[in-house]
N, C-alpha and C. Protein backbone atom coordinates (compact mmCIF):
# COMPACT_ATOMS: atom_id res chain seq x y z
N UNK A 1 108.77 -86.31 -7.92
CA UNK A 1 109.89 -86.05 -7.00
C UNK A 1 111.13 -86.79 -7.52
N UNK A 2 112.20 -86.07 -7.41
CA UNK A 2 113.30 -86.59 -8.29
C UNK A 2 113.82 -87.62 -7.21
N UNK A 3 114.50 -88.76 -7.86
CA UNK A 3 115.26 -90.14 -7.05
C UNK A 3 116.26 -89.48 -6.83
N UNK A 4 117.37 -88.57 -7.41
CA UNK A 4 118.88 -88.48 -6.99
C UNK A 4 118.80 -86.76 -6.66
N UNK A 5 119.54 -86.76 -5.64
CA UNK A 5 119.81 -84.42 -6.00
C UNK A 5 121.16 -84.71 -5.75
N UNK A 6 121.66 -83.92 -6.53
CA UNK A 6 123.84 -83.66 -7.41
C UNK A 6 123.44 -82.15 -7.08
N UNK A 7 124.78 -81.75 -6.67
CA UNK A 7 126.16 -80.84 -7.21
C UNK A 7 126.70 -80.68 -7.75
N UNK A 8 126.89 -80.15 -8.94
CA UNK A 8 127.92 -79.36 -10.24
C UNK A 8 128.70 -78.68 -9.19
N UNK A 9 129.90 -78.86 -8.93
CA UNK A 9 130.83 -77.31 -8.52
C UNK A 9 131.93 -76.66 -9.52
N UNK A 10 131.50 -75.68 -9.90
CA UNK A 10 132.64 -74.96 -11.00
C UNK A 10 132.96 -74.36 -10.15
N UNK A 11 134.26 -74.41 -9.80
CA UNK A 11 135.59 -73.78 -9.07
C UNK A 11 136.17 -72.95 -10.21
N UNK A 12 136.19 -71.53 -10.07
CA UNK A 12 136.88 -70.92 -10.86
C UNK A 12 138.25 -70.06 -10.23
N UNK A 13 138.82 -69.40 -11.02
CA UNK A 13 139.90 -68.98 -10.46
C UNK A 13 139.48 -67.74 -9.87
N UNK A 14 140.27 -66.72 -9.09
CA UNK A 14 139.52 -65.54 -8.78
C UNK A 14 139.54 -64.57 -9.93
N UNK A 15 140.34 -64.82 -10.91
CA UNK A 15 140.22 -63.97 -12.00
C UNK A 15 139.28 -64.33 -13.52
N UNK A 16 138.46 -65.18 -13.43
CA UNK A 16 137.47 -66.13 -14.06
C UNK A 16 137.73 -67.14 -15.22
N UNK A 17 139.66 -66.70 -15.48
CA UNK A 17 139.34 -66.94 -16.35
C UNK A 17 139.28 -68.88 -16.98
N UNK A 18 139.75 -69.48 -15.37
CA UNK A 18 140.28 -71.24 -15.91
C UNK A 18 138.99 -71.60 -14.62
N UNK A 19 139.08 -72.84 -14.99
CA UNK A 19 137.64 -73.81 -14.10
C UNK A 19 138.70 -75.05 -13.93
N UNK A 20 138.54 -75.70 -12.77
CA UNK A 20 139.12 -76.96 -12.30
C UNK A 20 137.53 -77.97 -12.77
N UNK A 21 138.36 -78.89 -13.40
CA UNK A 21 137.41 -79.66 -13.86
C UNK A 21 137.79 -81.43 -13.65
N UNK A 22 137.47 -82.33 -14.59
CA UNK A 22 138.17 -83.71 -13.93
C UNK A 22 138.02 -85.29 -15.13
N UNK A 23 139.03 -85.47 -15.42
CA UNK A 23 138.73 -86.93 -16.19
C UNK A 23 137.81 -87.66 -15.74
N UNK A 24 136.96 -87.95 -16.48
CA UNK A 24 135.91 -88.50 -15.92
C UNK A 24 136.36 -90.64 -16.22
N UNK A 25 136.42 -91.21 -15.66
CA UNK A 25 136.27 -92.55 -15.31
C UNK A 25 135.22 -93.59 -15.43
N UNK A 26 133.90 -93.01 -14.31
CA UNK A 26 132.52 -93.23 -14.23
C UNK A 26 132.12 -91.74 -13.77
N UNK A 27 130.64 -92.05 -14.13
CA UNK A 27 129.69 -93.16 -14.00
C UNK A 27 130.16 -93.92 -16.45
N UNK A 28 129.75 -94.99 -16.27
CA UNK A 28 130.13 -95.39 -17.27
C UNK A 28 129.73 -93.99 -18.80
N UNK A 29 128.59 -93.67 -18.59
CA UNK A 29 127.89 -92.64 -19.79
C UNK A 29 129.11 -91.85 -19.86
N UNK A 30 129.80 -91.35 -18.98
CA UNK A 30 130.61 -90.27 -18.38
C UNK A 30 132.56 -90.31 -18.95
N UNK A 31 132.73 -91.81 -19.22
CA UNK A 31 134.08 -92.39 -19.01
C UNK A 31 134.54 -91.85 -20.21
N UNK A 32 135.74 -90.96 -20.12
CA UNK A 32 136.41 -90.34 -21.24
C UNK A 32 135.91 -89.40 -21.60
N UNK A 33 135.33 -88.48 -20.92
CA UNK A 33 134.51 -86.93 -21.05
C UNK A 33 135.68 -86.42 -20.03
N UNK A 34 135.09 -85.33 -19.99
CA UNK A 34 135.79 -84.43 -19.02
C UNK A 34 134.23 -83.49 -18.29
N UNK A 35 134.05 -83.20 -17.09
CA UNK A 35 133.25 -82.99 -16.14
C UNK A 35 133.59 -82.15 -15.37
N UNK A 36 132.80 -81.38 -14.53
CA UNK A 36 133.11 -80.39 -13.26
C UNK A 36 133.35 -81.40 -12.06
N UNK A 37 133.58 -80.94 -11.18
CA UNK A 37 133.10 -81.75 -9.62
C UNK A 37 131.92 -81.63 -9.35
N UNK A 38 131.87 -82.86 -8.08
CA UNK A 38 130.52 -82.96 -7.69
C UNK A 38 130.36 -84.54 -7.54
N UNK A 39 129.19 -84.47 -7.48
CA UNK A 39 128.55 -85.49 -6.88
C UNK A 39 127.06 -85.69 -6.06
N UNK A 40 126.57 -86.70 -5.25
CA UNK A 40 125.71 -86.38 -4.69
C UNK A 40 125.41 -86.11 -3.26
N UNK A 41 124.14 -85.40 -3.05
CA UNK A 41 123.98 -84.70 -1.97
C UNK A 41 124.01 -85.93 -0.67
N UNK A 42 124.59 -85.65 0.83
CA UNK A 42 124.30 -86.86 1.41
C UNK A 42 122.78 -86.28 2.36
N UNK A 43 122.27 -87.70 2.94
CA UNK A 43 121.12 -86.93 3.71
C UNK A 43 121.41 -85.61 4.64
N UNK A 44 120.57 -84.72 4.38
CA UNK A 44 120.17 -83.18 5.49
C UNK A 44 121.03 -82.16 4.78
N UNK A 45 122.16 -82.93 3.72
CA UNK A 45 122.91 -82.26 3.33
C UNK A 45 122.87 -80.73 2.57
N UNK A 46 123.19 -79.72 2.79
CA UNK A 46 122.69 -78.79 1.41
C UNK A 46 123.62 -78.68 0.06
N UNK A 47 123.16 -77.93 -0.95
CA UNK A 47 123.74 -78.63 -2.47
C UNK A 47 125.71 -77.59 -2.18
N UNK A 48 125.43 -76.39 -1.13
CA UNK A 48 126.67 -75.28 -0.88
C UNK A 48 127.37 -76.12 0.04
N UNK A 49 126.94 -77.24 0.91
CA UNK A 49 128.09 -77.81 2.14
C UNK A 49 128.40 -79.11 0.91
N UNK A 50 127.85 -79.62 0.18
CA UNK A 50 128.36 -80.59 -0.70
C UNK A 50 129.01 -80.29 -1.72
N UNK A 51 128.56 -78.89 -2.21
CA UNK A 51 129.97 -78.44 -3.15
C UNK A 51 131.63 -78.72 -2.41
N UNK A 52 131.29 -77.55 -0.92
CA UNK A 52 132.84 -77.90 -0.31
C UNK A 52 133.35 -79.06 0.18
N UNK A 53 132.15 -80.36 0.51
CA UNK A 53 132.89 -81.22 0.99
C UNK A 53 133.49 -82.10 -0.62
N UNK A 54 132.98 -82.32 -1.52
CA UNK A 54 133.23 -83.05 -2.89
C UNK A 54 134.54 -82.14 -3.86
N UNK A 55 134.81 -81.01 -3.49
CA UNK A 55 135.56 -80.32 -4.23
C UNK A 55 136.77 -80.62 -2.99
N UNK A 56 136.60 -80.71 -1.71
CA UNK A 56 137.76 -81.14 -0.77
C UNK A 56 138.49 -82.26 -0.85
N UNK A 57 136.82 -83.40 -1.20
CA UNK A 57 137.43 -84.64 -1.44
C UNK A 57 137.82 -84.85 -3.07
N UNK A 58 137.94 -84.45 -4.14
CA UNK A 58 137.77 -84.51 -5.05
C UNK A 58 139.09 -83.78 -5.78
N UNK A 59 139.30 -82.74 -5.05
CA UNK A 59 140.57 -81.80 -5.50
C UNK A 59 141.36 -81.22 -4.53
N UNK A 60 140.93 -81.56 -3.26
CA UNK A 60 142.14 -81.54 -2.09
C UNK A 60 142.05 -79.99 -1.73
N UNK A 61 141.31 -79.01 -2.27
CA UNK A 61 141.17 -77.45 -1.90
C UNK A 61 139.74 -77.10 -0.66
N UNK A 62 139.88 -76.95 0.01
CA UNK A 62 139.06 -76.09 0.52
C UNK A 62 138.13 -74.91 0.61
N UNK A 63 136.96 -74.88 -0.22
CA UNK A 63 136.28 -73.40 -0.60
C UNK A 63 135.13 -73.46 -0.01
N UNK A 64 134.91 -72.24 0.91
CA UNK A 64 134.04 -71.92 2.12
C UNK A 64 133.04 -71.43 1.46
N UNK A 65 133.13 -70.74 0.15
CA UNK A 65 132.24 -69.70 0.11
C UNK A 65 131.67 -69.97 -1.28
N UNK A 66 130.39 -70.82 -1.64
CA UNK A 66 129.73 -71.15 -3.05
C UNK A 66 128.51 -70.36 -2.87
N UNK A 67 128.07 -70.20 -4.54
CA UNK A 67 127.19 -69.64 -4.96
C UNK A 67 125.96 -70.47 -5.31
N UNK A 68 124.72 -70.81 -5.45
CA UNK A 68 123.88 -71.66 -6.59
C UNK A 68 123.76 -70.82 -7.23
N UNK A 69 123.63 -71.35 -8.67
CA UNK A 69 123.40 -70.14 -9.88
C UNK A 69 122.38 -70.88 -10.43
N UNK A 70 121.97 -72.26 -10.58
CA UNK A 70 121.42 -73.03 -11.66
C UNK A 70 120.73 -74.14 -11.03
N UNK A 71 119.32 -74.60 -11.12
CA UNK A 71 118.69 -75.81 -10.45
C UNK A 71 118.17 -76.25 -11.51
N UNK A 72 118.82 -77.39 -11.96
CA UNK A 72 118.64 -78.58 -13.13
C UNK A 72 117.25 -79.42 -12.29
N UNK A 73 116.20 -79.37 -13.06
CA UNK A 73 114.84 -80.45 -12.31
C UNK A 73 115.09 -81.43 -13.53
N UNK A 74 114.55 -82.77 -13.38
CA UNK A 74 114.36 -83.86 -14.44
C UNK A 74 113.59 -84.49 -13.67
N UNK A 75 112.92 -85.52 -14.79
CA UNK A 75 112.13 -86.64 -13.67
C UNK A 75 113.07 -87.61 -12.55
N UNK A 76 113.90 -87.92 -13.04
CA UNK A 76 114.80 -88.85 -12.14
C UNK A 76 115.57 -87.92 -11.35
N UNK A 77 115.95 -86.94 -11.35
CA UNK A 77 117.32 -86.16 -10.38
C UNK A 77 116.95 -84.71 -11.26
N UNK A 78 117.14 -83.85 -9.40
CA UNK A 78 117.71 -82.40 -9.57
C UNK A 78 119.26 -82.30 -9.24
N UNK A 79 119.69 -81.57 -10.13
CA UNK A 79 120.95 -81.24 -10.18
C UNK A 79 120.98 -79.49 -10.22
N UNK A 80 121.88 -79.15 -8.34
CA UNK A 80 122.42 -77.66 -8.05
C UNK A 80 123.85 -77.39 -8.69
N UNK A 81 123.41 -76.51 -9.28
CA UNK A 81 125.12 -76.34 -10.16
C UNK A 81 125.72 -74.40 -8.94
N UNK A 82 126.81 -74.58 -8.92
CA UNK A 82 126.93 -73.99 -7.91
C UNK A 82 128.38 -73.20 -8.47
N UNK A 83 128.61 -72.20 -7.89
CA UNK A 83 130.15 -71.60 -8.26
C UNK A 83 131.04 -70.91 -7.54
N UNK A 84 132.16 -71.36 -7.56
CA UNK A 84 132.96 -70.38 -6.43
C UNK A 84 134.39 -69.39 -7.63
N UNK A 85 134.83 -68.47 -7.09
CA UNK A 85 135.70 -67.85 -7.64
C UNK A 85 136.88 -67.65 -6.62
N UNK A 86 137.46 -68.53 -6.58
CA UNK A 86 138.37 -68.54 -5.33
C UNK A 86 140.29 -68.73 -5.90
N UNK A 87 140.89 -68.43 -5.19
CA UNK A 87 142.34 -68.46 -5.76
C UNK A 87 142.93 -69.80 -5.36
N UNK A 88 141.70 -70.40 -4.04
CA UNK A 88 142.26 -72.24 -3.76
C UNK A 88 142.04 -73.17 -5.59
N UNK A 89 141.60 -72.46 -6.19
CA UNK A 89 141.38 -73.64 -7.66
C UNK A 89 142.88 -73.64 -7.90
N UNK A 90 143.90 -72.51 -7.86
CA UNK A 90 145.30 -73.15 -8.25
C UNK A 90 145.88 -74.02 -7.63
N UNK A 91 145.67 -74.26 -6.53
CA UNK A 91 146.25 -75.88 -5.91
C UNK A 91 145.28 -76.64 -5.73
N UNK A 92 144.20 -76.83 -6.82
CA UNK A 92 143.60 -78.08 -6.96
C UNK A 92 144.24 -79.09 -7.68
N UNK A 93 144.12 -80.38 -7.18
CA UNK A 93 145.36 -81.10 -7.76
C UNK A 93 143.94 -82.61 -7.35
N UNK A 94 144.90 -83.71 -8.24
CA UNK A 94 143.63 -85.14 -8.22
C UNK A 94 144.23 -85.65 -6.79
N UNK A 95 142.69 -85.76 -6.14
CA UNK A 95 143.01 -86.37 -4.79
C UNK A 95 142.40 -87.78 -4.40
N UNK A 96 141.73 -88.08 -5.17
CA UNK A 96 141.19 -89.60 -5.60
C UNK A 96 141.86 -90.26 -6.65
N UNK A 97 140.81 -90.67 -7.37
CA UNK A 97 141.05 -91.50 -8.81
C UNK A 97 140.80 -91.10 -10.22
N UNK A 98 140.61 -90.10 -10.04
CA UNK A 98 139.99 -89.11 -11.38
C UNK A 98 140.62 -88.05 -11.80
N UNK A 99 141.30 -87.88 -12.55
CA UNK A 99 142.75 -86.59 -12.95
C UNK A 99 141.69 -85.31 -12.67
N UNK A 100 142.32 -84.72 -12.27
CA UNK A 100 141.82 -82.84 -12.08
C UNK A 100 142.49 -82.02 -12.25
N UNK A 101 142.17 -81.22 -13.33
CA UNK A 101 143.18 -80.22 -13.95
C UNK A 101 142.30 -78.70 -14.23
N UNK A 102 143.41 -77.57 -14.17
CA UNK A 102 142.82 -76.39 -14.83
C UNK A 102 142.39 -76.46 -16.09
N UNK A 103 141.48 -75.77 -16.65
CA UNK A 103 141.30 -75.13 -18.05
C UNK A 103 140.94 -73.98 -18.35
N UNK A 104 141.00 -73.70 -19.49
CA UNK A 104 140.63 -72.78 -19.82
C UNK A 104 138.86 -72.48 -19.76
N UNK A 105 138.75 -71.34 -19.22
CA UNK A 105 137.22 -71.10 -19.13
C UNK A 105 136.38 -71.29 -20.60
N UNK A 106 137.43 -69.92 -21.23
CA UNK A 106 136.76 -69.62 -22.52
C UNK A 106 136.77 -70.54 -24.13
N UNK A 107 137.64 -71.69 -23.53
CA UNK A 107 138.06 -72.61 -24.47
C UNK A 107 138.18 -74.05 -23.75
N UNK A 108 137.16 -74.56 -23.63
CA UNK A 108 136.69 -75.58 -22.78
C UNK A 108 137.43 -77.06 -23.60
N UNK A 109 137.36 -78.21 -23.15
CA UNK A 109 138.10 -79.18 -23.77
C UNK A 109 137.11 -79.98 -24.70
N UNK A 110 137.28 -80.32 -25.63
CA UNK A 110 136.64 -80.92 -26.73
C UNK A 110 135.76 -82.27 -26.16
N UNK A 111 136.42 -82.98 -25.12
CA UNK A 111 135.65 -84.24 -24.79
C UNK A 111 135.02 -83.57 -23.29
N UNK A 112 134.43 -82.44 -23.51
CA UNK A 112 133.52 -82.22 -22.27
C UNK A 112 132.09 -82.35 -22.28
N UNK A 113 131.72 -82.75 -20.94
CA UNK A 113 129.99 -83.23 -21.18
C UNK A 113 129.33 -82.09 -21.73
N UNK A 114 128.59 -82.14 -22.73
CA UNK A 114 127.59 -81.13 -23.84
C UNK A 114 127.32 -80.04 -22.62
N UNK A 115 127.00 -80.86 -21.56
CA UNK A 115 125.87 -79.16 -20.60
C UNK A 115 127.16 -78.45 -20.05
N UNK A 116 128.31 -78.50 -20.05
CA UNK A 116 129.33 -77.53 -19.45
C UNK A 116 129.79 -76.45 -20.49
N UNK A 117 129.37 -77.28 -22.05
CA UNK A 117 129.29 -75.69 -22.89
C UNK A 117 128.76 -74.58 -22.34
N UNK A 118 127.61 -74.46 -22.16
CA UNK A 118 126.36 -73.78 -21.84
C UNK A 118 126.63 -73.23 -20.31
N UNK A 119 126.97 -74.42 -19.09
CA UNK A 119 127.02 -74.01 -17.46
C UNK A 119 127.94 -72.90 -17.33
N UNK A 120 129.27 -73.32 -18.03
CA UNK A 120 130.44 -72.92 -17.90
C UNK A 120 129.86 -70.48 -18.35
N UNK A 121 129.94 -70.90 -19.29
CA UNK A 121 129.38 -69.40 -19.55
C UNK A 121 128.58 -69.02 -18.73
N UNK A 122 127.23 -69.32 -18.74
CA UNK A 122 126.24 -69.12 -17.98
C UNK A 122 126.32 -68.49 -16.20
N UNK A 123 127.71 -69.41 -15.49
CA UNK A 123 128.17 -69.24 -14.33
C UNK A 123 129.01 -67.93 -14.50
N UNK A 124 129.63 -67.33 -15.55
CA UNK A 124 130.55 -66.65 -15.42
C UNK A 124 129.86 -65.13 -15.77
N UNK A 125 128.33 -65.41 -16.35
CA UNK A 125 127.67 -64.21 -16.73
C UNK A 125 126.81 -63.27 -15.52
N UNK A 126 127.71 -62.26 -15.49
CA UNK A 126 127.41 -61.28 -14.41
C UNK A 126 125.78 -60.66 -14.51
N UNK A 127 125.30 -61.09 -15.25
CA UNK A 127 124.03 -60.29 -16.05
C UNK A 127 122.90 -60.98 -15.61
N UNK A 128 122.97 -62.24 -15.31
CA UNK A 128 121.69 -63.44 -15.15
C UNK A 128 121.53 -63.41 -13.93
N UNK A 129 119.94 -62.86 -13.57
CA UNK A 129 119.96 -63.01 -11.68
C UNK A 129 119.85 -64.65 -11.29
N UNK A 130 120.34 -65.25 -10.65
CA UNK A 130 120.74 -66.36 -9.96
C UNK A 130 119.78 -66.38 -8.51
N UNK A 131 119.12 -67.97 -8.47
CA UNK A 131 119.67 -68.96 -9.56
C UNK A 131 118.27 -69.53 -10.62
N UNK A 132 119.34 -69.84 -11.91
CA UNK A 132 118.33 -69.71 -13.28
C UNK A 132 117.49 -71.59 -12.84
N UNK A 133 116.19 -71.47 -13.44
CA UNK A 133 115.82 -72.56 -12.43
C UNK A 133 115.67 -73.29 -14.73
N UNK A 134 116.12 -74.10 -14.91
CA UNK A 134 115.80 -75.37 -15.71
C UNK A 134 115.41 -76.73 -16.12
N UNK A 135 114.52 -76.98 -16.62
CA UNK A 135 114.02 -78.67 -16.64
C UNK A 135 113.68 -79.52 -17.66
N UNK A 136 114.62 -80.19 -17.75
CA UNK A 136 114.82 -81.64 -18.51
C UNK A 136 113.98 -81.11 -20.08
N UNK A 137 114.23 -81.49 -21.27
CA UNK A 137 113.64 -80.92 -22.33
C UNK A 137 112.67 -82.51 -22.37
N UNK A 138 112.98 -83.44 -22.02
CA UNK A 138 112.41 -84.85 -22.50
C UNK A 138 111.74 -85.27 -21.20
N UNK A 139 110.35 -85.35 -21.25
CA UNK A 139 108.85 -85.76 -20.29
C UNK A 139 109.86 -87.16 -19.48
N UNK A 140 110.29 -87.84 -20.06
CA UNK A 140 110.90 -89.62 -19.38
C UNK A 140 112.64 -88.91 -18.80
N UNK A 141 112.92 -87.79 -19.04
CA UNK A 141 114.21 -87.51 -18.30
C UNK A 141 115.23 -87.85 -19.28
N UNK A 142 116.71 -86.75 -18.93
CA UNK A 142 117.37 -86.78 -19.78
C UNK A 142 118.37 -88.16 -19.87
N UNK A 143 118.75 -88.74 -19.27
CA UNK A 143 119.10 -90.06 -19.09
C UNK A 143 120.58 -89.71 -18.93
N UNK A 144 120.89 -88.76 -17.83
CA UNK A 144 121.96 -88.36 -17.80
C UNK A 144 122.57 -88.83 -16.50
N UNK A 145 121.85 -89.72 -15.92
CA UNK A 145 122.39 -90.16 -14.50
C UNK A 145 122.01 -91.93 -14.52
N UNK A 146 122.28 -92.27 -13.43
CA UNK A 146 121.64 -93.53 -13.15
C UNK A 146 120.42 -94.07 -12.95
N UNK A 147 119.98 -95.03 -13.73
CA UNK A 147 118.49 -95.78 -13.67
C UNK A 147 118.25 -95.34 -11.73
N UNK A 148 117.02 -94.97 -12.17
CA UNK A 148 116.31 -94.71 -10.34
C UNK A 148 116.07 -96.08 -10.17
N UNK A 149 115.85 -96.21 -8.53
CA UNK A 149 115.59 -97.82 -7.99
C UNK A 149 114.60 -98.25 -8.73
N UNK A 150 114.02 -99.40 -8.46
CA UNK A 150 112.83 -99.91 -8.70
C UNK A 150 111.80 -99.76 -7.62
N UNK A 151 111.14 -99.89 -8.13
CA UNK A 151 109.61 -99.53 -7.12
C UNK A 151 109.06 -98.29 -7.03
């Protein structure tokens, strides 16, 4: 049973072609990448009411209406990667501490985390019935989040 469950939210535009994404800060692995939104789930929470509340708090837009496309399993944390195509991504703007900017879909930014090569397409492919279920290539977990508690 995984210690953490996350939200990926790719906010796209309604015309597919830019994703609001975000300077990443932390978690430390993370600092000086570039990342989707998100975060983690709170208790009772589901991974579609935590897309909109983390993309509200996160980029100041409001989007009612997400998709899951993708359930990341690992030993330590599942991660719901989720997608909206909404026209609120043009007034996403940084509403915390973490820059948030458009990009380009099809030409993603050079310091982006390795799995948004892959999400980023994957979310935008009309062809893949949803949602694609994936898990961790490494038995001890990909070490892509935070040490689970002890005990």
């Amino acid at each position: 049973m995984p210690h953490f469950t996350y939200v990926l939210a790719l906010l796209f535009t309604e015309d597919r072609r830019r994703v609001v994404l975000m300077h990443k800060t932390r978690p430390a692995w993370q600092a000086g990448r570039v990342n989707a939104l998100g975060g983690k789930l709170l208790p009772g929470e589901s991974a579609l009411d935590a897309a909109r509340r983390e993309v509200r708090e996160e980029a100041g837009v409001d989007v009612a209406t997400w998709e899951e496309f993708l359930v990341w399993d690992d030993p330590v944390y599942r991660m719901h990667a989720v997608r909206a195509f909404d026209a609120a991504a043009h007034g996403a703007r940084t509403a915390e501490d973490q820059a948030v900017f458009l990009a380009d879909a099809a030409a993603l930014p050079p310091n982006v985390i390795d799995n948004l090569r892959w999400l980023v397409p994957l979310a935008l492919d009309r062809d893949v019935a949803a949602p694609v279920a994936v898990r961790s290539a490494a038995p001890e977990g990909s070490g892509l989040t935070e040490p689970p508690p002890n005990g």
